[in-house]
C-alpha atoms as a PDB file:
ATOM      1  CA  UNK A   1    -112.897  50.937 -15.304  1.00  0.00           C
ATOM      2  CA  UNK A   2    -112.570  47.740 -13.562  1.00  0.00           C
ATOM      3  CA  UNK A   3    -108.946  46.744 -12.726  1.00  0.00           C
ATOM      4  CA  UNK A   4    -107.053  43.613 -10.742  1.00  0.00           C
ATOM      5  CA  UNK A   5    -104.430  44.078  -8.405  1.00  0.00           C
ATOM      6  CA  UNK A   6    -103.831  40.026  -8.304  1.00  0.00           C
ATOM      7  CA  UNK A   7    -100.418  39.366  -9.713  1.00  0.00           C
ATOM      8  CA  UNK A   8     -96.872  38.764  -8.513  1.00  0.00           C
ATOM      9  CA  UNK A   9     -93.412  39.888  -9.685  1.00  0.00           C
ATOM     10  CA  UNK A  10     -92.425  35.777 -10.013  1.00  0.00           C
ATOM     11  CA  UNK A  11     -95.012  34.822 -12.099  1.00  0.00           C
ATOM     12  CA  UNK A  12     -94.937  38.043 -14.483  1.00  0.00           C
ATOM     13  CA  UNK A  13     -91.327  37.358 -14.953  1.00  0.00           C
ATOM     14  CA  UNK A  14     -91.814  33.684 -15.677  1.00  0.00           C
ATOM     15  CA  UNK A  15     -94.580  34.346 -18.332  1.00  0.00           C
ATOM     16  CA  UNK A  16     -92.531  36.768 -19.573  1.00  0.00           C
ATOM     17  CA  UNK A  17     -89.738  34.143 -20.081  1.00  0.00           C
ATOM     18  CA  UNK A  18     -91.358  31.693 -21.697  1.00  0.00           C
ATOM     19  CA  UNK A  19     -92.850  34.584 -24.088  1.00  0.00           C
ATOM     20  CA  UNK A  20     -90.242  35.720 -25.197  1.00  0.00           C
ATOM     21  CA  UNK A  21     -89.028  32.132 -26.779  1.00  0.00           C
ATOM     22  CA  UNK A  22     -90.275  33.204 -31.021  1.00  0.00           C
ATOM     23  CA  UNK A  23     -90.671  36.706 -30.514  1.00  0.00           C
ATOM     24  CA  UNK A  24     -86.755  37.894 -30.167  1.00  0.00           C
ATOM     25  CA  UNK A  25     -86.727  38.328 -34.312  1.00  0.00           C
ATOM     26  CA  UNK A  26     -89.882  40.599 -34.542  1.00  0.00           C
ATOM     27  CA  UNK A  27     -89.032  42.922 -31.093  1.00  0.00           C
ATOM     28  CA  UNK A  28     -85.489  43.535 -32.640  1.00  0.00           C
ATOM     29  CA  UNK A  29     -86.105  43.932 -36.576  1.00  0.00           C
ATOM     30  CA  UNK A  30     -88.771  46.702 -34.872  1.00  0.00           C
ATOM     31  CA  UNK A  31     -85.265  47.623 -33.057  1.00  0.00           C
ATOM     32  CA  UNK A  32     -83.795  48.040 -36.397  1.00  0.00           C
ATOM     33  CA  UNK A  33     -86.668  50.064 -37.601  1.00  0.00           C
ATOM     34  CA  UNK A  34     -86.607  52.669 -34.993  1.00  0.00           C
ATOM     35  CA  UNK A  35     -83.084  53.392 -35.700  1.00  0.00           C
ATOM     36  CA  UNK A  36     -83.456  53.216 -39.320  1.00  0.00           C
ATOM     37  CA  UNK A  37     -85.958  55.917 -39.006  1.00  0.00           C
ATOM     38  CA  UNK A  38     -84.406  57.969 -36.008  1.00  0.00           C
ATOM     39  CA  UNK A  39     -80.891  57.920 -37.185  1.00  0.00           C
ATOM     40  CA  UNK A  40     -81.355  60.134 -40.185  1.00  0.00           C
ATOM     41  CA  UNK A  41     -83.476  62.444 -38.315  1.00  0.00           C
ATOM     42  CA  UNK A  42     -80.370  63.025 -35.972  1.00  0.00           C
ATOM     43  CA  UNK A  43     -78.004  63.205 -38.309  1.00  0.00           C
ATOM     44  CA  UNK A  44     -80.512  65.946 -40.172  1.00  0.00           C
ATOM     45  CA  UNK A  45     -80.447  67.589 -36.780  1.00  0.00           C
ATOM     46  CA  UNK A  46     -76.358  67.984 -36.078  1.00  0.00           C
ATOM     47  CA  UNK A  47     -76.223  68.922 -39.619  1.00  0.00           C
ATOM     48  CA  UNK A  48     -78.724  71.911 -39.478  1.00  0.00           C
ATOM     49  CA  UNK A  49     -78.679  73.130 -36.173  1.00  0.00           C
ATOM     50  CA  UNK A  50     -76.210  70.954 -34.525  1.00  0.00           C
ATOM     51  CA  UNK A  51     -76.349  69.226 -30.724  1.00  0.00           C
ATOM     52  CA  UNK A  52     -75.706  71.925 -28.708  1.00  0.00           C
ATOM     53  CA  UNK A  53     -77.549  73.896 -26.438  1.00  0.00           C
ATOM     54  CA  UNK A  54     -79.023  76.859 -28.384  1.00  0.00           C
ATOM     55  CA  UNK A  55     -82.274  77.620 -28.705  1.00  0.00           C
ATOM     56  CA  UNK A  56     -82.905  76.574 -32.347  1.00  0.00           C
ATOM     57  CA  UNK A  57     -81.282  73.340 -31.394  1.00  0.00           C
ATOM     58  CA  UNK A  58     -82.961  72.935 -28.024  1.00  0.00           C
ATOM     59  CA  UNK A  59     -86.791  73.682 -30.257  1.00  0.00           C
ATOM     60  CA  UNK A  60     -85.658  71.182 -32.564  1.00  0.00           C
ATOM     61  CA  UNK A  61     -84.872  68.964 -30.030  1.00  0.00           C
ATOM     62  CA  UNK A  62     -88.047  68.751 -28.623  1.00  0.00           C
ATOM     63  CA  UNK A  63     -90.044  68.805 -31.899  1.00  0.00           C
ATOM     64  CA  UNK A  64     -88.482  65.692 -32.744  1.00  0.00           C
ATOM     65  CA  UNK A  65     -88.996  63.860 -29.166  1.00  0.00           C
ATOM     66  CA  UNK A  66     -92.666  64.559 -29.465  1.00  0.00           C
ATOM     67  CA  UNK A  67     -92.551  63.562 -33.413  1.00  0.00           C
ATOM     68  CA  UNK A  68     -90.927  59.844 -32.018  1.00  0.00           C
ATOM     69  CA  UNK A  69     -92.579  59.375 -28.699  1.00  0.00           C
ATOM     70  CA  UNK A  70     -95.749  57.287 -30.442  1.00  0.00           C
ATOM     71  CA  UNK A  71     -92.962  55.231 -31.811  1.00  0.00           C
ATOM     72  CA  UNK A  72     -91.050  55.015 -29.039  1.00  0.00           C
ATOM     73  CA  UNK A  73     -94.543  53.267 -27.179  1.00  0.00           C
ATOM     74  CA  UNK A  74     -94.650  50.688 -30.129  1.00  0.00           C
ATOM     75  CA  UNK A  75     -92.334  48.753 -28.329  1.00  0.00           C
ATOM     76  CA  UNK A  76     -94.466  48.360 -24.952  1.00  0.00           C
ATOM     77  CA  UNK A  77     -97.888  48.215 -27.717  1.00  0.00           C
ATOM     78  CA  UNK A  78     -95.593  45.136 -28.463  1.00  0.00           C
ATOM     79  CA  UNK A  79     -95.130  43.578 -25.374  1.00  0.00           C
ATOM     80  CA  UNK A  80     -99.081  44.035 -24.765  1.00  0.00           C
ATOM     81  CA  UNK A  81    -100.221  42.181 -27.805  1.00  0.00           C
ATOM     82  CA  UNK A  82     -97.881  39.608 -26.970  1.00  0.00           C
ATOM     83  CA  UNK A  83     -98.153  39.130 -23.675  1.00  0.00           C
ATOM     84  CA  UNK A  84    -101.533  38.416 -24.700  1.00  0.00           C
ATOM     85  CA  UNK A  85    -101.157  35.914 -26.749  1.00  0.00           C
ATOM     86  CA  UNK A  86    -101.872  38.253 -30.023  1.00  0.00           C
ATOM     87  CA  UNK A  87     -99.954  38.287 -33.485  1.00  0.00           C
ATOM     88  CA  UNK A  88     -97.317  41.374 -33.460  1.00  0.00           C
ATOM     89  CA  UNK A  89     -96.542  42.085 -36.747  1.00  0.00           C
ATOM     90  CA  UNK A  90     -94.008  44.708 -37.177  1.00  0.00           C
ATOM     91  CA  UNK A  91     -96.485  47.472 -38.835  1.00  0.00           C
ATOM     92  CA  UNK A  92     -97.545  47.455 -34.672  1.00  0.00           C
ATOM     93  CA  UNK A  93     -94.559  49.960 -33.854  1.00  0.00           C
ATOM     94  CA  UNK A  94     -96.386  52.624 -36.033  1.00  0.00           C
ATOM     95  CA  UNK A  95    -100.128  52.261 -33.929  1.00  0.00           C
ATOM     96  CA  UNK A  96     -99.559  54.881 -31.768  1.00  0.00           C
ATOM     97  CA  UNK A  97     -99.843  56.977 -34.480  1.00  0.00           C
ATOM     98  CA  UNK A  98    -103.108  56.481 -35.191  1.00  0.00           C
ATOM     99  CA  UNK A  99    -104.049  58.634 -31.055  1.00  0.00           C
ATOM    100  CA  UNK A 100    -101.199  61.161 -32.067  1.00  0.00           C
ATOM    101  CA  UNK A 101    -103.174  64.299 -30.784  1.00  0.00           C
ATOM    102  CA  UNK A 102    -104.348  62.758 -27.722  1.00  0.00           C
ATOM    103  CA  UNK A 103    -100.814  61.072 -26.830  1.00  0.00           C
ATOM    104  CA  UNK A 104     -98.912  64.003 -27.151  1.00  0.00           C
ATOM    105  CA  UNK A 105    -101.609  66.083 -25.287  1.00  0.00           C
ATOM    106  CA  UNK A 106    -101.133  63.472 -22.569  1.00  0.00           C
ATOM    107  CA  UNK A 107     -97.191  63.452 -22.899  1.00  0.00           C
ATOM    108  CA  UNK A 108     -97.131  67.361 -22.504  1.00  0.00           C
ATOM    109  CA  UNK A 109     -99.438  67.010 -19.379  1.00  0.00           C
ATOM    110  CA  UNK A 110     -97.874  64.366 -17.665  1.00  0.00           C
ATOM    111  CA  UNK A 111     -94.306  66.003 -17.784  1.00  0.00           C
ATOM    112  CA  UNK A 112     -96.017  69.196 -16.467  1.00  0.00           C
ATOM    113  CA  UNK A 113     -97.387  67.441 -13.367  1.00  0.00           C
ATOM    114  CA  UNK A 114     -94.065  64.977 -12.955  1.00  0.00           C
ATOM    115  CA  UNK A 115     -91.547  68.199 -13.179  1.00  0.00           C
ATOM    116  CA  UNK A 116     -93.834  70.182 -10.837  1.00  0.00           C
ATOM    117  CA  UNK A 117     -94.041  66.564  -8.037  1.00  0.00           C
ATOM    118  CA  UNK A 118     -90.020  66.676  -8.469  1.00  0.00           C
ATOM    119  CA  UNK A 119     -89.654  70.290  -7.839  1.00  0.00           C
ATOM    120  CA  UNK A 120     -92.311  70.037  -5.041  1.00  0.00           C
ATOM    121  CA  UNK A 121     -90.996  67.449  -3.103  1.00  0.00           C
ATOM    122  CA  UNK A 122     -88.964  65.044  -5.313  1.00  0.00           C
ATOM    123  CA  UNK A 123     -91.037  61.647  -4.200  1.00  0.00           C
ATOM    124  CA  UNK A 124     -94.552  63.371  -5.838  1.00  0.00           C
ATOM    125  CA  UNK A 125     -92.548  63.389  -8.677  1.00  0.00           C
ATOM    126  CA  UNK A 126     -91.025  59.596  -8.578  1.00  0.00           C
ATOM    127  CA  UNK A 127     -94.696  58.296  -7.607  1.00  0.00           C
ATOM    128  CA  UNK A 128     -96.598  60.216 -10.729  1.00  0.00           C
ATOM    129  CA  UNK A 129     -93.921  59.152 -13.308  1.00  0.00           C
ATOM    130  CA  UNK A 130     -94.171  55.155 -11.932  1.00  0.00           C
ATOM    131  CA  UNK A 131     -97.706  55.915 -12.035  1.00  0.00           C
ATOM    132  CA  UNK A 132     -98.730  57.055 -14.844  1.00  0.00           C
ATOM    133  CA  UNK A 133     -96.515  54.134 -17.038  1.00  0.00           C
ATOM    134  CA  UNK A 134    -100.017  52.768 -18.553  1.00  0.00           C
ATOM    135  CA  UNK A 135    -101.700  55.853 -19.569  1.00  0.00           C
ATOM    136  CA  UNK A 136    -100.251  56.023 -23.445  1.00  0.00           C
ATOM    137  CA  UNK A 137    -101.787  52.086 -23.954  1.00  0.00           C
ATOM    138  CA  UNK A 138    -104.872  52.695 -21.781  1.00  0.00           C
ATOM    139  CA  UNK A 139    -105.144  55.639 -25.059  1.00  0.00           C
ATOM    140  CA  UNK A 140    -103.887  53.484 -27.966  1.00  0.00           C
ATOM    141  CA  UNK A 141    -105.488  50.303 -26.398  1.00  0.00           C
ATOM    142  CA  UNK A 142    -108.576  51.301 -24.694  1.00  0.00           C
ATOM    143  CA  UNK A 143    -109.745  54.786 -26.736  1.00  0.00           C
ATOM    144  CA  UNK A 144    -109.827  56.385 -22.954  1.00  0.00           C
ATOM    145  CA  UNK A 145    -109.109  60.249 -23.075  1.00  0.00           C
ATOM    146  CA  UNK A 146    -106.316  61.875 -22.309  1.00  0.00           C
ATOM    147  CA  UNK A 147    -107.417  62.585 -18.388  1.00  0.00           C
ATOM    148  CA  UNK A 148    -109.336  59.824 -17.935  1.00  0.00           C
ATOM    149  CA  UNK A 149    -106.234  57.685 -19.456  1.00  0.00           C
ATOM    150  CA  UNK A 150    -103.644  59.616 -16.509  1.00  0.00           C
ATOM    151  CA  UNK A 151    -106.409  59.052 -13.357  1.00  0.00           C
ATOM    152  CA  UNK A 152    -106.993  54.855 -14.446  1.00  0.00           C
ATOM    153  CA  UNK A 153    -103.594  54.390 -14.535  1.00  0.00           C
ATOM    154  CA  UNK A 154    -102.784  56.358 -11.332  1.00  0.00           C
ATOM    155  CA  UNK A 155    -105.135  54.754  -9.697  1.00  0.00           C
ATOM    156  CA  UNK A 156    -104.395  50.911 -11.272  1.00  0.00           C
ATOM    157  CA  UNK A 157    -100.494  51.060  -9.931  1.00  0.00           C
ATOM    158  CA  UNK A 158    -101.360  52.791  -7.066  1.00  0.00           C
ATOM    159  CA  UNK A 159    -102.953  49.871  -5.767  1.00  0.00           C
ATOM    160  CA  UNK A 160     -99.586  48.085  -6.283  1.00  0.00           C
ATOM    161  CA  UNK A 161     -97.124  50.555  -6.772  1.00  0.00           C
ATOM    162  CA  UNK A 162     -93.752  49.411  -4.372  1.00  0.00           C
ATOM    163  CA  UNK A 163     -94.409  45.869  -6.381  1.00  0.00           C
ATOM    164  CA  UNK A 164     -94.861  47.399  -9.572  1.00  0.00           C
ATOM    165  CA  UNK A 165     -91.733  49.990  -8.712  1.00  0.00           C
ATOM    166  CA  UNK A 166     -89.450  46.558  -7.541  1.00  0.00           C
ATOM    167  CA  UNK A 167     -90.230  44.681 -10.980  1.00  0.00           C
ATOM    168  CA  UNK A 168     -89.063  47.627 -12.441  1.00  0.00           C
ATOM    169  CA  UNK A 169     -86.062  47.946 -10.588  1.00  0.00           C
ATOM    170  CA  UNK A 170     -85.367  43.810 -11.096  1.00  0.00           C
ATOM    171  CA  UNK A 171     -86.274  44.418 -14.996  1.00  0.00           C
ATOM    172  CA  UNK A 172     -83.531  47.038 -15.081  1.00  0.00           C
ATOM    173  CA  UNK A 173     -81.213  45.154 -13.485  1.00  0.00           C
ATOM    174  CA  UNK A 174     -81.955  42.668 -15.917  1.00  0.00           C
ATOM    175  CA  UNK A 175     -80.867  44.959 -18.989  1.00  0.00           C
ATOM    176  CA  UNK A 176     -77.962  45.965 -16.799  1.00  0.00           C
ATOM    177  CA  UNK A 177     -76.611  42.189 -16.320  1.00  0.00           C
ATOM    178  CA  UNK A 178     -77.639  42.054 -19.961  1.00  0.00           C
ATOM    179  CA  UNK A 179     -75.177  44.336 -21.187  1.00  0.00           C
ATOM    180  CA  UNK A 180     -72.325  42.117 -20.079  1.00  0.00           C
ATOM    181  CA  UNK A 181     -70.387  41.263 -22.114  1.00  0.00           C
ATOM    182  CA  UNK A 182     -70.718  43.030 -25.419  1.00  0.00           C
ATOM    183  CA  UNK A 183     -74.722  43.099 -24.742  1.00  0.00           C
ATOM    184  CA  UNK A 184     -75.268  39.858 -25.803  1.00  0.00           C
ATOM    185  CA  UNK A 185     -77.789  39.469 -23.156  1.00  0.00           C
ATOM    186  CA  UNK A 186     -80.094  42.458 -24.506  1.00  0.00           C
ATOM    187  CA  UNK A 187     -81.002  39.202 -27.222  1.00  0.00           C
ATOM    188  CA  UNK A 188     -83.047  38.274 -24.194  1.00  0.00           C
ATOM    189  CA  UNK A 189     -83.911  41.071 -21.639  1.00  0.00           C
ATOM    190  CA  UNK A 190     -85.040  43.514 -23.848  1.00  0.00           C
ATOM    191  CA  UNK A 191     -87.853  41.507 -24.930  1.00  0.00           C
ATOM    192  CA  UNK A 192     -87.955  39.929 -21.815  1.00  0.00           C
ATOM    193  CA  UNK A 193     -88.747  43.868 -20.254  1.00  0.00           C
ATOM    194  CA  UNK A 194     -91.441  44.878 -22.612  1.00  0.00           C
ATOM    195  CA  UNK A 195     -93.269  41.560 -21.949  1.00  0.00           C
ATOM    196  CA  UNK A 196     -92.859  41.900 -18.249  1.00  0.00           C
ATOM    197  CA  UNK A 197     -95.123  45.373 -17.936  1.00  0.00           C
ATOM    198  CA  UNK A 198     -97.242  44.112 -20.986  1.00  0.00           C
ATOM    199  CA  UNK A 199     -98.394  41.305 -18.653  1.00  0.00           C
ATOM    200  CA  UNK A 200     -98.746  43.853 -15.707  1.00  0.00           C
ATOM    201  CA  UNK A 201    -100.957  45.686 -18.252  1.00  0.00           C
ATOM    202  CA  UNK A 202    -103.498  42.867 -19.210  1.00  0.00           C
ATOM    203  CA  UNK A 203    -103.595  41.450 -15.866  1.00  0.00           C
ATOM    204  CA  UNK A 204    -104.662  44.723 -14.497  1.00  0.00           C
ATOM    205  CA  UNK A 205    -107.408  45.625 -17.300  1.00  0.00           C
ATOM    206  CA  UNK A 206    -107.647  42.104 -19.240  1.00  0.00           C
ATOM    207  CA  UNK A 207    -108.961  39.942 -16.466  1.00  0.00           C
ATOM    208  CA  UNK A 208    -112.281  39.011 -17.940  1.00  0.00           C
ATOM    209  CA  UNK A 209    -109.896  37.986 -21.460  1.00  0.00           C
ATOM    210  CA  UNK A 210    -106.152  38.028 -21.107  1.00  0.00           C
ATOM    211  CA  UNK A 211    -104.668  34.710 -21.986  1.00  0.00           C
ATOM    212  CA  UNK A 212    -101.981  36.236 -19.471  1.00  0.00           C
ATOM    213  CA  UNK A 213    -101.560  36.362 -15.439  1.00  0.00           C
ATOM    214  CA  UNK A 214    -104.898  37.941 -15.130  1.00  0.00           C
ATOM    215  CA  UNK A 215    -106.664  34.750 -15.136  1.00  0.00           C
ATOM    216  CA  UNK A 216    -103.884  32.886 -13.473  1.00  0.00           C
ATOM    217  CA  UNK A 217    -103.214  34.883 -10.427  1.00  0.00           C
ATOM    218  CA  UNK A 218    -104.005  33.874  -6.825  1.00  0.00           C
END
């Protein structure tokens, strides 16, 4: 697939700025979704097999992070669509759903290979899991399979992974100077954050269309 390495952290930030100006009510009643749905489920959890460390409660565990993690990427589906310019109706935190099998399959596989980089060496590790950040969308966005979904996104941030890897360390510095005080300034960085990387997305696999950086870019 044909990508574009053309962007900078300054203009992906700015975008993302002015972006985020009518979309604040939509990313955060999607907020209050996701809780409404995943609070229950935890409370259902300590209730029946409790928190601990057990095995029943370590299964469960992980039966319900692979039951939320398509919801989970509705968020960054979000900051896609509006990064380029698209409607984002609230009904898009739920998408993922519709490449369950394939982004689970994908979910399971990329841990294996992160865990075994970490254990290897520790940096293998740090480079796959920056790496591999697009592959869910390049699934949910693109219909690429599972594989194929991994080795374009490897390949995509590759080309720019220490700038890719320093917007994400300036994006979670962001949230961090966002949580003071009383995390008031989530309002904006959250949204701000999801943006960001949706813009990184489309300007590396929207050139010929993105109403984003990709056709901006010097």
């Amino acid at each position: 697939m044909s990508t574009n390495t053309d962007w900078r952290i300054g203009d992906v930030l700015k975008a993302a700025g002015e972006k985020q100006v009518g979309f604040k009510l939509t990313f955060f009643i999607t907020v209050g979704l996701y809780i409404l749905i995943g609070l229950p489920i935890a409370v259902a959890q300590a209730v029946t097999v409790g928190m601990g460390t057990g095995v029943a409660s370590s299964l469960v565990d992980i039966f319900i992070n692979i039951l939320l993690y398509p919801l989970g990427l509705g968020f960054g589906l979000l900051g896609i669509r509006r990064a380029l310019g698209k409607d984002t109706p609230v009904s898009t935190l739920w998408e993922p759903y519709s490449q369950f099998i394939p982004l689970i399959v994908m979910f399971v596989l990329m841990c294996v290979l992160i865990v075994a980089g970490l254990l290897l060496l520790i940096l293998p590790g740090i480079y796959l899991a920056v790496a591999y950040s697009f592959a869910p969308y390049l699934i949910v966005e693109k219909n690429m399979g599972v594989w194929e979904a991994l080795e374009t996104s490897r390949k995509a941030i590759t080309a720019y992974w220490w700038r890719y890897f320093g917007l994400m360390l300036i994006l979670l510095l962001l949230c961090i100077v966002g949580t003071i005080p009383i995390l008031i300034g989530l309002i904006w960085a959250l949204p701000i954050m999801f943006i960001a990387i949706g813009e990184v997305f489309i300007a590396t696999f929207e050139t010929a269309s993105a109403e984003g950086l990709g056709s901006d870019a010097d």
